[in-house]
N, C-alpha and C. Protein backbone atom coordinates (compact mmCIF):
# COMPACT_ATOMS: atom_id res chain seq x y z
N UNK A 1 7.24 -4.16 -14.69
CA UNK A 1 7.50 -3.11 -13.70
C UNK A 1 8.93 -3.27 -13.17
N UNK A 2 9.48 -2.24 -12.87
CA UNK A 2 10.86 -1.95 -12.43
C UNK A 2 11.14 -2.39 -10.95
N UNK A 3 11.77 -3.46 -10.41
CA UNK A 3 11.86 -3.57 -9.03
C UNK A 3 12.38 -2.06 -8.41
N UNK A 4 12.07 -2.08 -7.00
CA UNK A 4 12.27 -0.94 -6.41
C UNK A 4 13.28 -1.09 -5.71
N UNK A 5 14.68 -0.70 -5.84
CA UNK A 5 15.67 -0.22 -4.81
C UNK A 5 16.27 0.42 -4.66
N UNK A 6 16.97 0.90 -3.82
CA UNK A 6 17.67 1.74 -3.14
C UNK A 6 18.81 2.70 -4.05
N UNK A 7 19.16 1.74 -5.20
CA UNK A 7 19.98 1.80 -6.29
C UNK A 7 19.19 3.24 -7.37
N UNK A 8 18.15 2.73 -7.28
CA UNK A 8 16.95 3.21 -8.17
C UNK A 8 15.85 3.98 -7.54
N UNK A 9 16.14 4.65 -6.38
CA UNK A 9 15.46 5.78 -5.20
C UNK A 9 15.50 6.81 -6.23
N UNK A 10 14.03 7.65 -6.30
CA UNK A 10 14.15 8.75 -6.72
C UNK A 10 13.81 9.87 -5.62
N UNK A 11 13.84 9.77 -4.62
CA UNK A 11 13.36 10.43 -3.40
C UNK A 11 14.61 10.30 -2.31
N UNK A 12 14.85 11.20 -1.15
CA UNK A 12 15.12 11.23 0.21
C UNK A 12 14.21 12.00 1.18
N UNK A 13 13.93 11.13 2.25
CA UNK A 13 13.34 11.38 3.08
C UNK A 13 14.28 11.93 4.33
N UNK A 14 14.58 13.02 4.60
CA UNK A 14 14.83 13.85 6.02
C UNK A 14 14.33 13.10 7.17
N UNK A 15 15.67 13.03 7.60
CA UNK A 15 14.96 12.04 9.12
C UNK A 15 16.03 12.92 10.12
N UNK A 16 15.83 12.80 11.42
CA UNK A 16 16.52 13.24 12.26
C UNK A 16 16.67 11.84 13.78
N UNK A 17 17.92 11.83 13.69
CA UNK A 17 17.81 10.78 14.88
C UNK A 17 18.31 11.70 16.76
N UNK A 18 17.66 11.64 17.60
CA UNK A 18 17.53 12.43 18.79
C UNK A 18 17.74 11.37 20.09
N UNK A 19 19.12 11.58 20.70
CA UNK A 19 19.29 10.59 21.67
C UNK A 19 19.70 11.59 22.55
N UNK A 20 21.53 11.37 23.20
CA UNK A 20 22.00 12.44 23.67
C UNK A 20 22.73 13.11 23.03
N UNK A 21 22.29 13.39 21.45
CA UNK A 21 22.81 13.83 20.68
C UNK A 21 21.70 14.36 19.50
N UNK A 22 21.50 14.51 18.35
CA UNK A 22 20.95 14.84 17.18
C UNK A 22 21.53 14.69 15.97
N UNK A 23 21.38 14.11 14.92
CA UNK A 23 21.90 13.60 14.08
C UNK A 23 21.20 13.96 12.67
N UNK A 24 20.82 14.68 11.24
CA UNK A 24 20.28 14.83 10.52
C UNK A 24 20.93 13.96 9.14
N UNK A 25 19.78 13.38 9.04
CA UNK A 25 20.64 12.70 7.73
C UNK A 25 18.94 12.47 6.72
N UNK A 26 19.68 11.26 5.64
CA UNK A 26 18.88 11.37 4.45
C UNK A 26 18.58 9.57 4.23
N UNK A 27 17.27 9.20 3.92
CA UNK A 27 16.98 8.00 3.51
C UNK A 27 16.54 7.76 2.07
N UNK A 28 17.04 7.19 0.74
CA UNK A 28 16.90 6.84 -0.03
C UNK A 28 15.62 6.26 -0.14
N UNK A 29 14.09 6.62 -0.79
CA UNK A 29 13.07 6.11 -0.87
C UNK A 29 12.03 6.60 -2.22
N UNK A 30 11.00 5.80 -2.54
CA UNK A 30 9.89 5.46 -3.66
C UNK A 30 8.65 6.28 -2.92
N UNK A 31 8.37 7.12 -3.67
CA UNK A 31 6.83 7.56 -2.74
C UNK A 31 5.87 6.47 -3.88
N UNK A 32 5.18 5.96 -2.88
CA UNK A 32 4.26 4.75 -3.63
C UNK A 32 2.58 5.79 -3.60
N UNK A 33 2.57 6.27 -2.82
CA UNK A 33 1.32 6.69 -2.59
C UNK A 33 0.74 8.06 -2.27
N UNK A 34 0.18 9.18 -2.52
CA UNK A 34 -0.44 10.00 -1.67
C UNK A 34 -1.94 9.90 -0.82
N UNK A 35 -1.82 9.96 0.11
CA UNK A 35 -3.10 9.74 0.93
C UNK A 35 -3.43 10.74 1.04
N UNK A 36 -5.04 10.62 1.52
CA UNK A 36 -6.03 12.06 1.20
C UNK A 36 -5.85 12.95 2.16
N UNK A 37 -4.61 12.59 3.86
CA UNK A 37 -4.96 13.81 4.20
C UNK A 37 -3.38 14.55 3.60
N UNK A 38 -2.97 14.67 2.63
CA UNK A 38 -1.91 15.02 2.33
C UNK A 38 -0.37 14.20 2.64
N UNK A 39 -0.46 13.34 3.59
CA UNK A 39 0.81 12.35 3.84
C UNK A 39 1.35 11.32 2.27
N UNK A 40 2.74 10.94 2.77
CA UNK A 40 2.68 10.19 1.71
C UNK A 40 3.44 8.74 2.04
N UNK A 41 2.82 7.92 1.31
CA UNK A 41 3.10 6.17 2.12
C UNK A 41 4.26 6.11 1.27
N UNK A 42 5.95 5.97 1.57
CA UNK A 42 6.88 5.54 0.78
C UNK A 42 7.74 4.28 1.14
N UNK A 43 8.43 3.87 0.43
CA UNK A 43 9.01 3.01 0.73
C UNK A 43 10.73 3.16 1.09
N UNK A 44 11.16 2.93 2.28
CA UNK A 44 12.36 3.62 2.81
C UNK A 44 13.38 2.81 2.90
N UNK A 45 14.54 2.55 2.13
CA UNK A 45 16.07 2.31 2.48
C UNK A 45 16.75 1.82 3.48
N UNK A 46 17.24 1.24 4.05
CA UNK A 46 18.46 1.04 5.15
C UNK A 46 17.72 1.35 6.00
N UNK A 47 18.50 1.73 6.67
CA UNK A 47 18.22 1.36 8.56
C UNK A 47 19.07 2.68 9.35
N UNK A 48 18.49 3.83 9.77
CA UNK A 48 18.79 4.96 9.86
C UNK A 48 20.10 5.62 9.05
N UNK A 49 21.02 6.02 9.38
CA UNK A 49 22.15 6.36 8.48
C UNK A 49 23.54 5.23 9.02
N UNK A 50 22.92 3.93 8.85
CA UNK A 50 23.96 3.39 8.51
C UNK A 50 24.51 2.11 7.34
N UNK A 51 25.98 2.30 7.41
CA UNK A 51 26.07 1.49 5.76
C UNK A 51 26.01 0.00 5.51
N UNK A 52 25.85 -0.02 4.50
CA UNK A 52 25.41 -1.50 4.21
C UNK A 52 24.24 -1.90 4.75
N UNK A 53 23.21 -1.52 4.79
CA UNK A 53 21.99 -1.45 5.36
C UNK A 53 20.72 -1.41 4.42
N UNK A 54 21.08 -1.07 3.06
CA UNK A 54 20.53 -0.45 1.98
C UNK A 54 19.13 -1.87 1.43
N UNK A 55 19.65 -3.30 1.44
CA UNK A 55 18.82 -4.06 1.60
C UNK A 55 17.46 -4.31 2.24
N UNK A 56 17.31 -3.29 3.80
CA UNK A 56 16.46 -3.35 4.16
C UNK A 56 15.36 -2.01 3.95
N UNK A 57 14.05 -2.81 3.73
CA UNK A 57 13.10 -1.83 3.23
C UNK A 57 12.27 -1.74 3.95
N UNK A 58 11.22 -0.53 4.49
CA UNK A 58 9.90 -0.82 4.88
C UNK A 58 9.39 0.83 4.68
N UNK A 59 8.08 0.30 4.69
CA UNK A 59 6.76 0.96 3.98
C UNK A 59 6.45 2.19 5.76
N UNK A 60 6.77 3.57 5.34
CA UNK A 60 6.53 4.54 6.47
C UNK A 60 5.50 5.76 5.68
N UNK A 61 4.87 5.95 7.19
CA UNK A 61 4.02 7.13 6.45
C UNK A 61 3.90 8.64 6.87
N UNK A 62 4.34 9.19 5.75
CA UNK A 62 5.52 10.72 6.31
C UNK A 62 4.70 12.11 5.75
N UNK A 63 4.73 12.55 6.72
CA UNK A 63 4.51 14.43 5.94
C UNK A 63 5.47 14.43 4.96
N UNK A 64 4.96 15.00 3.67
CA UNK A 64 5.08 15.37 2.21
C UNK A 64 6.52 16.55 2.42
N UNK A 65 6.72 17.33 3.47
CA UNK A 65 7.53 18.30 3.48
C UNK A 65 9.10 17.54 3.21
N UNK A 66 8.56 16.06 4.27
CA UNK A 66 10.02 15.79 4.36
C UNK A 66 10.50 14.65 3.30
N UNK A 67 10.02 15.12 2.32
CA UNK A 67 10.21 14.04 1.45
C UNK A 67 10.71 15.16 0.17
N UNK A 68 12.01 14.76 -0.61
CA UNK A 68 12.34 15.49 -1.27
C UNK A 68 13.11 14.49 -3.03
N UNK A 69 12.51 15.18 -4.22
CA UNK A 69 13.27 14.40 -5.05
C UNK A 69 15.25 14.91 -4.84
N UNK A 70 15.76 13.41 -5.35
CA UNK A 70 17.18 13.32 -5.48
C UNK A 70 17.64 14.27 -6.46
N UNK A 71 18.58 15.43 -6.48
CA UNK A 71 19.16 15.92 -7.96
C UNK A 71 19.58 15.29 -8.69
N UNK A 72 19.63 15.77 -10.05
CA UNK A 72 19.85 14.74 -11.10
C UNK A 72 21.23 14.37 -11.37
N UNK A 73 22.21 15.71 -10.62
CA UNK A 73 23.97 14.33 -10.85
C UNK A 73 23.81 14.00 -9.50
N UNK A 74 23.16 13.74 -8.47
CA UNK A 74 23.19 12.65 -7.54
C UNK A 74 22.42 11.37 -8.02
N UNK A 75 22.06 11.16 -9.06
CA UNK A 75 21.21 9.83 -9.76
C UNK A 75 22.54 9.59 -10.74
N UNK A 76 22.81 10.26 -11.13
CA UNK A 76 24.07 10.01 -12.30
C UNK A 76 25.17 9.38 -11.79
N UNK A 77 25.58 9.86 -10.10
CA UNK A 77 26.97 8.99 -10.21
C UNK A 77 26.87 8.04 -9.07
């Protein structure tokens, strides 16, 4: 089996960060799972949108909407 990283994400997950501000960005992630009520358990990238962060991983469980495959020349370069 293929280790899973960030390198090798076929997914982004839509996140929005909301302080005194709003921020929309994208997390590099593996959907590992669909659960029965339609959610999906993936495995997520870095640490909101910042760099060098890409090492850290953890397992979130997200509405299906916001989960989108990567295009294929964004895997290419």
């Amino acid at each position: 089996m293929i280790e899973q990283t960030s390198a090798n994400a076929t997914h982004h997950l839509s996140c929005r960060h909301v302080c005194r501000w709003s921020k929309n960005y994208v997390m590099r992630c593996h959907i590992l799972k669909t659960m029965p009520d339609g959610r999906l358990k993936v495995l997520v990238f870095g640490d909101r949108n910042w760099k060098e962060r890409e090492h850290i991983s953890r397992v979130r469980y997200v509405e299906a909407s916001r989960v989108k495959p990567i295009p294929a020349q964004a895997e290419a370069s």
